[in-house]
Each structure stands twice: as structure tokens, then as C-alpha cells.
C-alpha atoms as a PDB file:
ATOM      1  CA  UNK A   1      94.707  65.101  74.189  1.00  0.00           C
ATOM      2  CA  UNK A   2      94.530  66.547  77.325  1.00  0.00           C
ATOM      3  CA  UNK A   3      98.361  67.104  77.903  1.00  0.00           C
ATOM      4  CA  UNK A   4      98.454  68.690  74.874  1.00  0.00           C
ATOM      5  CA  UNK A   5      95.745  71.263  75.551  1.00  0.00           C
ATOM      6  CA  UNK A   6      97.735  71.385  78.670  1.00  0.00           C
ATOM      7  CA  UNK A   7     101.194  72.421  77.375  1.00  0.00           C
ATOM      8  CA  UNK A   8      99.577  74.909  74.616  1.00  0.00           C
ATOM      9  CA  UNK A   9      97.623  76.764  77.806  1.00  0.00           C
ATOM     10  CA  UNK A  10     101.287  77.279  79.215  1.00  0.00           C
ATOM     11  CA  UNK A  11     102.950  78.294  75.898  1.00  0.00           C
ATOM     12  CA  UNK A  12     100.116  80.961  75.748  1.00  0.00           C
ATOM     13  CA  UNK A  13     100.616  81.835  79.428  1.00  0.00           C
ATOM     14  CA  UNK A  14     104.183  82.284  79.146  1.00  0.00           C
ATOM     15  CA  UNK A  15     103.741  84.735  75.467  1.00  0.00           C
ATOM     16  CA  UNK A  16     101.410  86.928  77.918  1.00  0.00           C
ATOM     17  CA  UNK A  17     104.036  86.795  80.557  1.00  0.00           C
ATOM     18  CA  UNK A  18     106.566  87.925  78.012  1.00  0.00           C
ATOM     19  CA  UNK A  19     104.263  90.533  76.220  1.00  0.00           C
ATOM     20  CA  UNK A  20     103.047  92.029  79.486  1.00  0.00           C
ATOM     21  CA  UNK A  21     107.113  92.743  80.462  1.00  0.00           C
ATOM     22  CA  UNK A  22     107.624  94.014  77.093  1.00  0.00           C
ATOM     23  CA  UNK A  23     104.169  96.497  77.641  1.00  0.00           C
ATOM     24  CA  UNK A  24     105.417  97.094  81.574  1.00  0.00           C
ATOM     25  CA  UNK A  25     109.180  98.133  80.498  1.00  0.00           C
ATOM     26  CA  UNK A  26     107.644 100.679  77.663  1.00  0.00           C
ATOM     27  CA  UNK A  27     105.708 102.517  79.844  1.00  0.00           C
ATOM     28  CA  UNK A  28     107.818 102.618  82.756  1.00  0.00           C
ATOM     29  CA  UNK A  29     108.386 106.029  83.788  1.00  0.00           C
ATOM     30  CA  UNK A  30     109.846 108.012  86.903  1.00  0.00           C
ATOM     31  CA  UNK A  31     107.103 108.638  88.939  1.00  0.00           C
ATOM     32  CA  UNK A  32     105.373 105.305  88.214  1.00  0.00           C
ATOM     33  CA  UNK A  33     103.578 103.332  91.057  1.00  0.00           C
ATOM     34  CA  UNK A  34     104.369  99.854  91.788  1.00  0.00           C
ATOM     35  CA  UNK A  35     104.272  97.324  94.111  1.00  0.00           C
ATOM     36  CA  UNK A  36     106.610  94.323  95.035  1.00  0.00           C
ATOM     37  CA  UNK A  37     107.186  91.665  97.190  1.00  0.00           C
ATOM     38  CA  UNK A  38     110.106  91.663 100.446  1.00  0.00           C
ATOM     39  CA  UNK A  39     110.047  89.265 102.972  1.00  0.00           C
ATOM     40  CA  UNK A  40     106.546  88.316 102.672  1.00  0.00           C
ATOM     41  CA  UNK A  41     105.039  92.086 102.939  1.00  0.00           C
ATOM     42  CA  UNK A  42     103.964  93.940  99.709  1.00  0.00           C
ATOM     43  CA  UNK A  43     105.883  97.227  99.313  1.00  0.00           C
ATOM     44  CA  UNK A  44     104.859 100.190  97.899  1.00  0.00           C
ATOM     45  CA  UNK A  45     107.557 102.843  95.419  1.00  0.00           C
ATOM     46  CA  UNK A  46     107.962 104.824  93.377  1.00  0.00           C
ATOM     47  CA  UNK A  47     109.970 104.925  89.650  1.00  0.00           C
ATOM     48  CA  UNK A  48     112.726 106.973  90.154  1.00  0.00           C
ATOM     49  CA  UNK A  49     114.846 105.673  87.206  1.00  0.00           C
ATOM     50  CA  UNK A  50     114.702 102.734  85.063  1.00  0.00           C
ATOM     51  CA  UNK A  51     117.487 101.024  83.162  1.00  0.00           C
ATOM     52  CA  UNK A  52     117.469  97.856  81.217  1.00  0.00           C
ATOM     53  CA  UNK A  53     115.974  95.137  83.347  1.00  0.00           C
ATOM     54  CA  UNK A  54     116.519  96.754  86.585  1.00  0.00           C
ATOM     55  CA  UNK A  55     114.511  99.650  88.217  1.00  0.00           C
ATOM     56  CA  UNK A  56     115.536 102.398  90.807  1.00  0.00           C
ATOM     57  CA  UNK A  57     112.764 102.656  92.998  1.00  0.00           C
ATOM     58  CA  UNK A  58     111.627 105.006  96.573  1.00  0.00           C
ATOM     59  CA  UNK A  59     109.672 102.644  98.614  1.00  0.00           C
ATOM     60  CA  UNK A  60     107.126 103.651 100.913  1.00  0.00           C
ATOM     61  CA  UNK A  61     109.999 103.410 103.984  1.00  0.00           C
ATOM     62  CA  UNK A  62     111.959 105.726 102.117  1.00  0.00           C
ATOM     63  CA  UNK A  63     114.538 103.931 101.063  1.00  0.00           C
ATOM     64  CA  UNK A  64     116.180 103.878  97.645  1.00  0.00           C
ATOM     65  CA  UNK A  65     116.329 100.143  96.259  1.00  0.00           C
ATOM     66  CA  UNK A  66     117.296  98.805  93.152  1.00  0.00           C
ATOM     67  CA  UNK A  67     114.561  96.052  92.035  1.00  0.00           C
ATOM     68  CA  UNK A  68     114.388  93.532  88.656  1.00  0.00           C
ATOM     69  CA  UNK A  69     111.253  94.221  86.498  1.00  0.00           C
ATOM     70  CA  UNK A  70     110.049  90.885  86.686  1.00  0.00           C
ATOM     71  CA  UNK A  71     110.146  91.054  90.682  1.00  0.00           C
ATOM     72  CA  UNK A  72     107.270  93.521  90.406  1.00  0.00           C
ATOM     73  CA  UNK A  73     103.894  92.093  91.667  1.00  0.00           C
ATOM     74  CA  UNK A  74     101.583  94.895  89.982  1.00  0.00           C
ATOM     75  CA  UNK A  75     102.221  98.328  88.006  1.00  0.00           C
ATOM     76  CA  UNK A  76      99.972 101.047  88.559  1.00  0.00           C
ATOM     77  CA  UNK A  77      98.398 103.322  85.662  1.00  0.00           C
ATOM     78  CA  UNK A  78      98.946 106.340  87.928  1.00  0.00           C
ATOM     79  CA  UNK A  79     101.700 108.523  88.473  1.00  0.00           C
ATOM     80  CA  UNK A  80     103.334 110.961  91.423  1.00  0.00           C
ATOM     81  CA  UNK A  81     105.029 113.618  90.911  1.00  0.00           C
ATOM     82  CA  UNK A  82     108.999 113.421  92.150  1.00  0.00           C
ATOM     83  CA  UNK A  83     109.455 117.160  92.252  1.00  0.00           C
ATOM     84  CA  UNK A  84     107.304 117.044  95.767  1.00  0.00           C
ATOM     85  CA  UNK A  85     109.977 115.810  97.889  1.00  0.00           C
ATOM     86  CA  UNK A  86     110.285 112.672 100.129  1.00  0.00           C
ATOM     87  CA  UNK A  87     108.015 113.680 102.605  1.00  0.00           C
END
């Protein structure tokens, strides 16, 4: 019984995986916050485009890098505003 409960608690995880991409990927606009992981250190960007299953993003080095959506460690609610500059 307990396998059982076991495999339906990682069917459930894995819809909520899947739903949460689906929800991320709607809402994912330039400007967008996000984090991800390189080399072991949590980066900071920015949206700057976002195409299929792959995202354009300004990191906090400034650096333009092109990222997967499901290599993104968290997705902020908040926005900035690109028309500011790199500065």
C-alpha cells in the first residue's frame, strides 16, 4: 500500500511540475525577473524575449544568455522596465 501511495504522490508532483511550466510560460513577459542556476551560483535577469521553450535573458553581469524555461529556479511576480538601459 505504501508504494502505491508512493507512486500517486509523484504522479501528482510531476502534474504540478507540468502545470506550473504551463502557468510560468503564460505569463512570461520582457521585463520579468528570474533567477537560475550557473556553476553553482544563483543568477539574477531579466526577460528580454521569450520564444517557445527557450528564454532570452540580461543577467545581473550583463550579459545576454539564452536559458531553457525549465532551467529557471524561481520566477518573480515583479517586473523592470527595459526602456531604462543596462546600467
Amino acid at each position: 500500500m505504501a508504494s502505491s501511495e508512493a507512486v500517486d504522490a509523484v504522479k501528482l508532483k510531476i502534474a504540478q511540475f507540468r502545470y506550473n511550466q504551463v502557468t510560468i510560460k503564460e505569463y512570461m513577459e520582457p521585463g520579468t525577473v528570474v533567477e537560475y542556476i550557473d556553476q553553482q551560483r544563483v543568477i539574477c535577469a531579466a526577460v528580454l524575449e521569450a520564444k517557445d521553450e527557450r528564454l532570452r535573458l540580461l543577467n545581473e553581469n550583463s550579459r545576454e544568455v539564452s536559458q531553457k524555461l525549465n532551467r529557471l529556479s524561481h520566477v518573480s511576480g515583479s517586473r523592470i522596465k527595459l526602456s531604462q538601459g543596462r546600467d
